[in-house]
C-alpha atoms as a PDB file:
ATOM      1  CA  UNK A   1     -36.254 -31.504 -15.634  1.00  0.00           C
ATOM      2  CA  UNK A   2     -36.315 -34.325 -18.127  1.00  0.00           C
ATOM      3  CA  UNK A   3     -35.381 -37.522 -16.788  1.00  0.00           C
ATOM      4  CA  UNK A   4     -33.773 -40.441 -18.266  1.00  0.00           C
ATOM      5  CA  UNK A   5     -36.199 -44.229 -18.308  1.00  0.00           C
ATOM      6  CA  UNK A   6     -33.734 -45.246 -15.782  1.00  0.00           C
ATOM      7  CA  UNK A   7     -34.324 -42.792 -13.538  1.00  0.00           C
ATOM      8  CA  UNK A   8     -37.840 -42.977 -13.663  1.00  0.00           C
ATOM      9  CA  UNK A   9     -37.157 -46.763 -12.739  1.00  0.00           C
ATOM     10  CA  UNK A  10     -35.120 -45.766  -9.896  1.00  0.00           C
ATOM     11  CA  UNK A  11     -36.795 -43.595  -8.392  1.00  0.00           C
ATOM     12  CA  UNK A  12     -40.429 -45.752  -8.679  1.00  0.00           C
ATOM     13  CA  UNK A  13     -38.049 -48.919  -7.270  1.00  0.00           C
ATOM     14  CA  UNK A  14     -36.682 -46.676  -4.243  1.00  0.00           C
ATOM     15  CA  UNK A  15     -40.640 -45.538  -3.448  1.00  0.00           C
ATOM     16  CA  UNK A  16     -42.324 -49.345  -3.820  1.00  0.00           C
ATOM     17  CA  UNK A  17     -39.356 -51.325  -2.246  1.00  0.00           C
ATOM     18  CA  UNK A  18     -40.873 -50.679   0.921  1.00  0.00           C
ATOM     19  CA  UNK A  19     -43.762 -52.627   0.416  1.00  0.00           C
ATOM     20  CA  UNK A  20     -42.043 -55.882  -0.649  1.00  0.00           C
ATOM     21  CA  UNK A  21     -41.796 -58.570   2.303  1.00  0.00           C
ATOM     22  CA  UNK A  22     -38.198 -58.991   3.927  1.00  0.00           C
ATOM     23  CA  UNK A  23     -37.115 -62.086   2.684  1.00  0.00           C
ATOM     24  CA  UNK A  24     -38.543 -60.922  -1.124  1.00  0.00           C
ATOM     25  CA  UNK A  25     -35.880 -62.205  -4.021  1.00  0.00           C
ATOM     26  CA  UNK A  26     -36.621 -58.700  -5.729  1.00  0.00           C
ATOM     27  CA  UNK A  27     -34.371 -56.622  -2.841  1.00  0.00           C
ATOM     28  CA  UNK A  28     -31.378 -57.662  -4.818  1.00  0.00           C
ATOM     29  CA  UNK A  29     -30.961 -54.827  -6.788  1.00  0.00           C
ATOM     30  CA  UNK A  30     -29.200 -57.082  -8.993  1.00  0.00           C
ATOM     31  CA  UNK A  31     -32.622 -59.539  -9.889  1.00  0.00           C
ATOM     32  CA  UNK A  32     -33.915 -55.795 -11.392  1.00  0.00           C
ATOM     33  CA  UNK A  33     -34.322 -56.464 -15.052  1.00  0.00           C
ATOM     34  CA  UNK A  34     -33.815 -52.525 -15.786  1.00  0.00           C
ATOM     35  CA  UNK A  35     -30.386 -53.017 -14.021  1.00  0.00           C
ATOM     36  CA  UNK A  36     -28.983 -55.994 -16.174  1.00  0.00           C
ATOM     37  CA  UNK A  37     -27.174 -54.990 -19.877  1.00  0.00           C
ATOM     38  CA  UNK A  38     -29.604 -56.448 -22.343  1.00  0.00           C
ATOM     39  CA  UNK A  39     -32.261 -54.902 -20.480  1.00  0.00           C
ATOM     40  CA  UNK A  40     -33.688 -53.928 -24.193  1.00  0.00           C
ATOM     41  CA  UNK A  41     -33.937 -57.634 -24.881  1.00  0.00           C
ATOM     42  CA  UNK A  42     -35.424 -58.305 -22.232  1.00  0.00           C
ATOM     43  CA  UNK A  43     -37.990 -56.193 -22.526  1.00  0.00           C
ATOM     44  CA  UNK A  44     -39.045 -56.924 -26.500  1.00  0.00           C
ATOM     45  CA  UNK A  45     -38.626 -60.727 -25.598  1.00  0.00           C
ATOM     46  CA  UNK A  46     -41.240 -60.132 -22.973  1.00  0.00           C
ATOM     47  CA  UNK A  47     -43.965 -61.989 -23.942  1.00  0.00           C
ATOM     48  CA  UNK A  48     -44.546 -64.277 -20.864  1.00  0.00           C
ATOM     49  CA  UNK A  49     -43.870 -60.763 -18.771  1.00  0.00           C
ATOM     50  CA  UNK A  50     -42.178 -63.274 -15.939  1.00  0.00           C
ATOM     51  CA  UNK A  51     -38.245 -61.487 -16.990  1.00  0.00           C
ATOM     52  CA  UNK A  52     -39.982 -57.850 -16.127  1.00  0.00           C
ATOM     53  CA  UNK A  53     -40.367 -58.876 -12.510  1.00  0.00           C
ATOM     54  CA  UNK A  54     -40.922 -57.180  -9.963  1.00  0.00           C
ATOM     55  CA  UNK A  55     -42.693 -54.597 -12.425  1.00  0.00           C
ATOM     56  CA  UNK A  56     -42.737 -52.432 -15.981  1.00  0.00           C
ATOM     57  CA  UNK A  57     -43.934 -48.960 -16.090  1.00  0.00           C
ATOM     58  CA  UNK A  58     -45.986 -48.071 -18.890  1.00  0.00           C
ATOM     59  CA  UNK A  59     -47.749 -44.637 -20.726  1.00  0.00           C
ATOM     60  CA  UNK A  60     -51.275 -44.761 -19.490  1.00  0.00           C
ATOM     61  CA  UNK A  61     -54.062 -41.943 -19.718  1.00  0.00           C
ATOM     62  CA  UNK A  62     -55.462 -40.782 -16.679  1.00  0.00           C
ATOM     63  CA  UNK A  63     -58.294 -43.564 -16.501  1.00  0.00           C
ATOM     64  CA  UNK A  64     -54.911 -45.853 -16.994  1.00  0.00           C
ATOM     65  CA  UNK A  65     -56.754 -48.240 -19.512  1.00  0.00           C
ATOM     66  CA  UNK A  66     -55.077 -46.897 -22.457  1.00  0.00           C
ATOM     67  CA  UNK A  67     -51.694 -46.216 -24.047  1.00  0.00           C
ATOM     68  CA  UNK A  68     -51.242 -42.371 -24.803  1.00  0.00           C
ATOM     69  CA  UNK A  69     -48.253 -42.815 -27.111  1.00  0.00           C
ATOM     70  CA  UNK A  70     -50.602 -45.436 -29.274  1.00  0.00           C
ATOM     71  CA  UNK A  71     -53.915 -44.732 -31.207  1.00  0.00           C
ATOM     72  CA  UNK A  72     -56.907 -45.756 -29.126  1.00  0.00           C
ATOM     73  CA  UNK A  73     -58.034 -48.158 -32.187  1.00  0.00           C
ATOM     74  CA  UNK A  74     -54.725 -49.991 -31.669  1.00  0.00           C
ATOM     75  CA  UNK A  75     -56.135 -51.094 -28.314  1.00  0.00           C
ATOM     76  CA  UNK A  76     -52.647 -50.838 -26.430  1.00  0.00           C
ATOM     77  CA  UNK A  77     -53.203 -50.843 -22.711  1.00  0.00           C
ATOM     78  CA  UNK A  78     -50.335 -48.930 -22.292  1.00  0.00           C
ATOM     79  CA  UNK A  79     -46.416 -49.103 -24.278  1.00  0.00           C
ATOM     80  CA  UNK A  80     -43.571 -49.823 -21.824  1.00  0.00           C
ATOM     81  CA  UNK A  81     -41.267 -46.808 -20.482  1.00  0.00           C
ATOM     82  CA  UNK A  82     -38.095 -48.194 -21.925  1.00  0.00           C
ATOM     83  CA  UNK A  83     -34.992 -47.864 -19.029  1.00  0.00           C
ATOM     84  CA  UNK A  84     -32.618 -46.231 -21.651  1.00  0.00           C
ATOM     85  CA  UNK A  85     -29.686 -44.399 -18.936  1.00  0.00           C
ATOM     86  CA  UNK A  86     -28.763 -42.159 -21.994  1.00  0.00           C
ATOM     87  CA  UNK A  87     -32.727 -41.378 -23.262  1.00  0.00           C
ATOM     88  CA  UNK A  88     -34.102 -38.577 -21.722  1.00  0.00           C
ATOM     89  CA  UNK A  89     -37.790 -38.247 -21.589  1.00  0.00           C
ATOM     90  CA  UNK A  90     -38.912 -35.182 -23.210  1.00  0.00           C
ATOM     91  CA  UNK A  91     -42.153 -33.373 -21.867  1.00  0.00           C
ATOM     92  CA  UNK A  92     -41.930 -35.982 -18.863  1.00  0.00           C
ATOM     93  CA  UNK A  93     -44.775 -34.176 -16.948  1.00  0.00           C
ATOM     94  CA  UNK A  94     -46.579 -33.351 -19.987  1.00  0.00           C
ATOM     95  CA  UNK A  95     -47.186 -37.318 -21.164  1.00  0.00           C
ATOM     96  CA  UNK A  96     -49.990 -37.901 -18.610  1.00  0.00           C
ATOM     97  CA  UNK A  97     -49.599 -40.968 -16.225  1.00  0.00           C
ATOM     98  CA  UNK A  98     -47.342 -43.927 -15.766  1.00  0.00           C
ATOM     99  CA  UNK A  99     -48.658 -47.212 -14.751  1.00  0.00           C
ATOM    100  CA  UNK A 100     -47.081 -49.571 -12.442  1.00  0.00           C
ATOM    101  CA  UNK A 101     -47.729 -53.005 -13.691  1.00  0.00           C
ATOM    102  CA  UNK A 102     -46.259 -55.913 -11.354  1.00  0.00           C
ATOM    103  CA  UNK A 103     -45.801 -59.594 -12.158  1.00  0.00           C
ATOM    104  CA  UNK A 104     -44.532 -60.609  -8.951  1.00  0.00           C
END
């Protein structure tokens, strides 16, 4: 199965949800930056990292310090999983591990 960046969004969302308190603004599904239209702008615009709240996945290795899409001299602690709905992600078990990185 190769799943789409939204998928892998959605399905990460439906699992940490649970841990968020009640009254949390995040439960709106609405407040999800993945869910809005110019979610790519958005995420390239991110440098404060406050829009990509309540969290941004990203390509880790297994000791999740570094990015296993970028060379290690690059010194990229990991490249975002873009939310693309048409994008699937090709060898999706084969890329290692995903990173859950929250802001909230």
């Amino acid at each position: 199965m190769e799943p789409t960046g939204r998928e892998i969004y959605d399905e990460i969302w439906t699992l940490a949800h649970g841990i968020l308190k009640p009254d949390s603004e995040y439960l709106d599904s609405q407040n999800l930056w993945w869910n809005k239209s110019n979610w790519k702008e958005i995420l390239e615009g991110s440098k404060q990292q406050s829009q990509l709240k309540p969290f941004v996945l990203k390509y880790v290795d297994r000791g999740a310090f570094n990015c296993t899409k970028c060379n290690w001299v690059d010194m990229c602690s990991g490249c975002a999983v873009e939310p693309d709905p048409d994008l699937k992600i090709h060898r999706f078990l084969a890329l290692g591990n995903f990173a859950i990185e929250w802001h909230s």
